[in-house]
Protein backbone atom coordinates (compact mmCIF):
# COMPACT_ATOMS: atom_id res chain seq x y z
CA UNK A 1 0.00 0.00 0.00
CA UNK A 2 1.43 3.53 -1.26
CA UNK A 3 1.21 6.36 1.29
CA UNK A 4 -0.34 9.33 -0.18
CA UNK A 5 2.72 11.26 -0.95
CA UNK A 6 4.40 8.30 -2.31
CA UNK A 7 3.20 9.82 -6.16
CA UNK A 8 2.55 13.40 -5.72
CA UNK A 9 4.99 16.08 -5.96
CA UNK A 10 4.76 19.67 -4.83
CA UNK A 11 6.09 22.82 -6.49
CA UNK A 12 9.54 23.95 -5.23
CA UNK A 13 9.29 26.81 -2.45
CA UNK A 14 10.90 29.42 -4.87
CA UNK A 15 8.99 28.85 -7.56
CA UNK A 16 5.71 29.13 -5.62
CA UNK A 17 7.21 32.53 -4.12
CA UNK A 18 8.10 33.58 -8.11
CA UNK A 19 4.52 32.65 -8.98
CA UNK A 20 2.78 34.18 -6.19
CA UNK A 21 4.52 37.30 -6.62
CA UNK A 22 3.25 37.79 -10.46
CA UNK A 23 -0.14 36.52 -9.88
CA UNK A 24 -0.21 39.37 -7.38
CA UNK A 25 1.11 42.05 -10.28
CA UNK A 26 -1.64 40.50 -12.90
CA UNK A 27 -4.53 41.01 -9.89
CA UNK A 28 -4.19 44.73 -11.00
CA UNK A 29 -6.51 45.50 -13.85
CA UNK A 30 -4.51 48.40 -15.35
CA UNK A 31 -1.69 45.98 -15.61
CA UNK A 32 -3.47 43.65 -17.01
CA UNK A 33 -4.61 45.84 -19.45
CA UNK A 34 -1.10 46.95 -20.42
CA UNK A 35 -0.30 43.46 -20.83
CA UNK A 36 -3.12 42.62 -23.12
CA UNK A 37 -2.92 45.90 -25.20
CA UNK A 38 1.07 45.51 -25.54
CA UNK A 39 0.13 41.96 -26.85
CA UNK A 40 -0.70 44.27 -29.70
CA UNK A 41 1.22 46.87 -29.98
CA UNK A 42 4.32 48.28 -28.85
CA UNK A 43 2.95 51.60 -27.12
CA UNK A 44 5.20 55.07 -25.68
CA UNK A 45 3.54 55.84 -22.00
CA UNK A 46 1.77 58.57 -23.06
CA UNK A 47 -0.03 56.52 -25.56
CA UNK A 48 -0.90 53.87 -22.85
CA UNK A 49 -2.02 56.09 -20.48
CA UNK A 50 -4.44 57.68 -23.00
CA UNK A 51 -5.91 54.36 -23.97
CA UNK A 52 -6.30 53.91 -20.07
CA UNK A 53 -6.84 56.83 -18.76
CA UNK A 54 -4.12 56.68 -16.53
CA UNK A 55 -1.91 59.72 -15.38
CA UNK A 56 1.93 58.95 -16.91
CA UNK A 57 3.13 58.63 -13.55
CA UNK A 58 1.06 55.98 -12.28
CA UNK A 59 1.49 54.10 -15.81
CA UNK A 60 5.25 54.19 -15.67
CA UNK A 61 4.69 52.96 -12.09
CA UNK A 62 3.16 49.96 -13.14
CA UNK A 63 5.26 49.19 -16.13
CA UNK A 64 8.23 49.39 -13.78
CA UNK A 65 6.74 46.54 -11.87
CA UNK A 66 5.99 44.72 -14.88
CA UNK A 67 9.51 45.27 -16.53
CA UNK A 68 10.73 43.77 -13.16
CA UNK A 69 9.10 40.86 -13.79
CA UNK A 70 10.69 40.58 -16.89
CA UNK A 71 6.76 40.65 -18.37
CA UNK A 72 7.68 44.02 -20.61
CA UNK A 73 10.53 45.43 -22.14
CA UNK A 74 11.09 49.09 -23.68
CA UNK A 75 13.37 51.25 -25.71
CA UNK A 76 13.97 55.07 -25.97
CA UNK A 77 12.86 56.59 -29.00
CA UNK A 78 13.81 59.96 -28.80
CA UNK A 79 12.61 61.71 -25.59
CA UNK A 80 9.66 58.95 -25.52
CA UNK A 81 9.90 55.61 -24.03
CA UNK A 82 8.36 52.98 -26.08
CA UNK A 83 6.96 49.55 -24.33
CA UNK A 84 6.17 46.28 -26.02
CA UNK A 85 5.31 42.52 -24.33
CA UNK A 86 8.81 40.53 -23.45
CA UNK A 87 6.42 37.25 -22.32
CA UNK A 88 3.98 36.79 -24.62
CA UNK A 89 2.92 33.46 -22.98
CA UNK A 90 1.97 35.06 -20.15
CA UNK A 91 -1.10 36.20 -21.64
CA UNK A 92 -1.98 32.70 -21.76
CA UNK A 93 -2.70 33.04 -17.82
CA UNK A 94 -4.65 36.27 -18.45
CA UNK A 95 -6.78 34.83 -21.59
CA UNK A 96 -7.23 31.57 -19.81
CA UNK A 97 -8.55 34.05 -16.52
CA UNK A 98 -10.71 36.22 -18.96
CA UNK A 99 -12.49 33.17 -20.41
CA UNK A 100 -12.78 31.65 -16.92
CA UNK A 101 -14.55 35.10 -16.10
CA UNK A 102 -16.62 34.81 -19.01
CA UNK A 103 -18.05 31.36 -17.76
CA UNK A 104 -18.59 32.99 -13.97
CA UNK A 105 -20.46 35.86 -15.80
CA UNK A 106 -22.47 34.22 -17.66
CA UNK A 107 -22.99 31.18 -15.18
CA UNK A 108 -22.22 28.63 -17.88
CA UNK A 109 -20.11 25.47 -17.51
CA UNK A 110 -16.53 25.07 -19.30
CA UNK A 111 -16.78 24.85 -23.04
CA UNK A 112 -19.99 26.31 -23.31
């Protein structure tokens, strides 16, 4: 007879810590709007916080955060900074979450 954690393994301490910490960032919607709209574009800060309505400050805040997480990358262009996705399959996690959302909303099962 097996014990029960004869066949089951666990995720490794840091890598729980690593994921925790980005499932945090992507609990923000304005990031995860900048994430999803970056998907599409590479965007300057001005033009992101126009789309969100966000003062520059507080975008450049969160793409900071994101950029830390190695989620989005930039370059200068002239005196504008210009941001783009560096992860694209992390928007797996966020369209898998959006269609998960869907179902809640709409209080149908999986695949329906």
């Amino acid at each position: 007879m097996n014990n029960l954690g004869d066949n089951i393994s666990l995720i490794e301490k840091r890598h729980l810590k690593e994921a925790e910490q980005i499932l945090k960032l992507l609990s923000n919607p304005a990031r995860l709007q900048m994430l999803y709209i970056l998907e599409q574009q590479e965007l300057s800060v001005s033009a992101i916080g126009e789309l969100l309505n966000l003062e520059q400050s507080v975008v450049s805040h969160h793409l900071a955060i994101l950029r830390k997480f190695q989620l989005v990358n930039n370059k200068r262009v002239g005196k504008a900074m210009f941001y783009r996705l560096d992860d694209p399959h992390i928007l797996d996690i966020v369209t898998e979450t959006i269609e998960h959302a869907d179902h809640v909303l709409r209080g149908k099962p999986h695949g329906k």
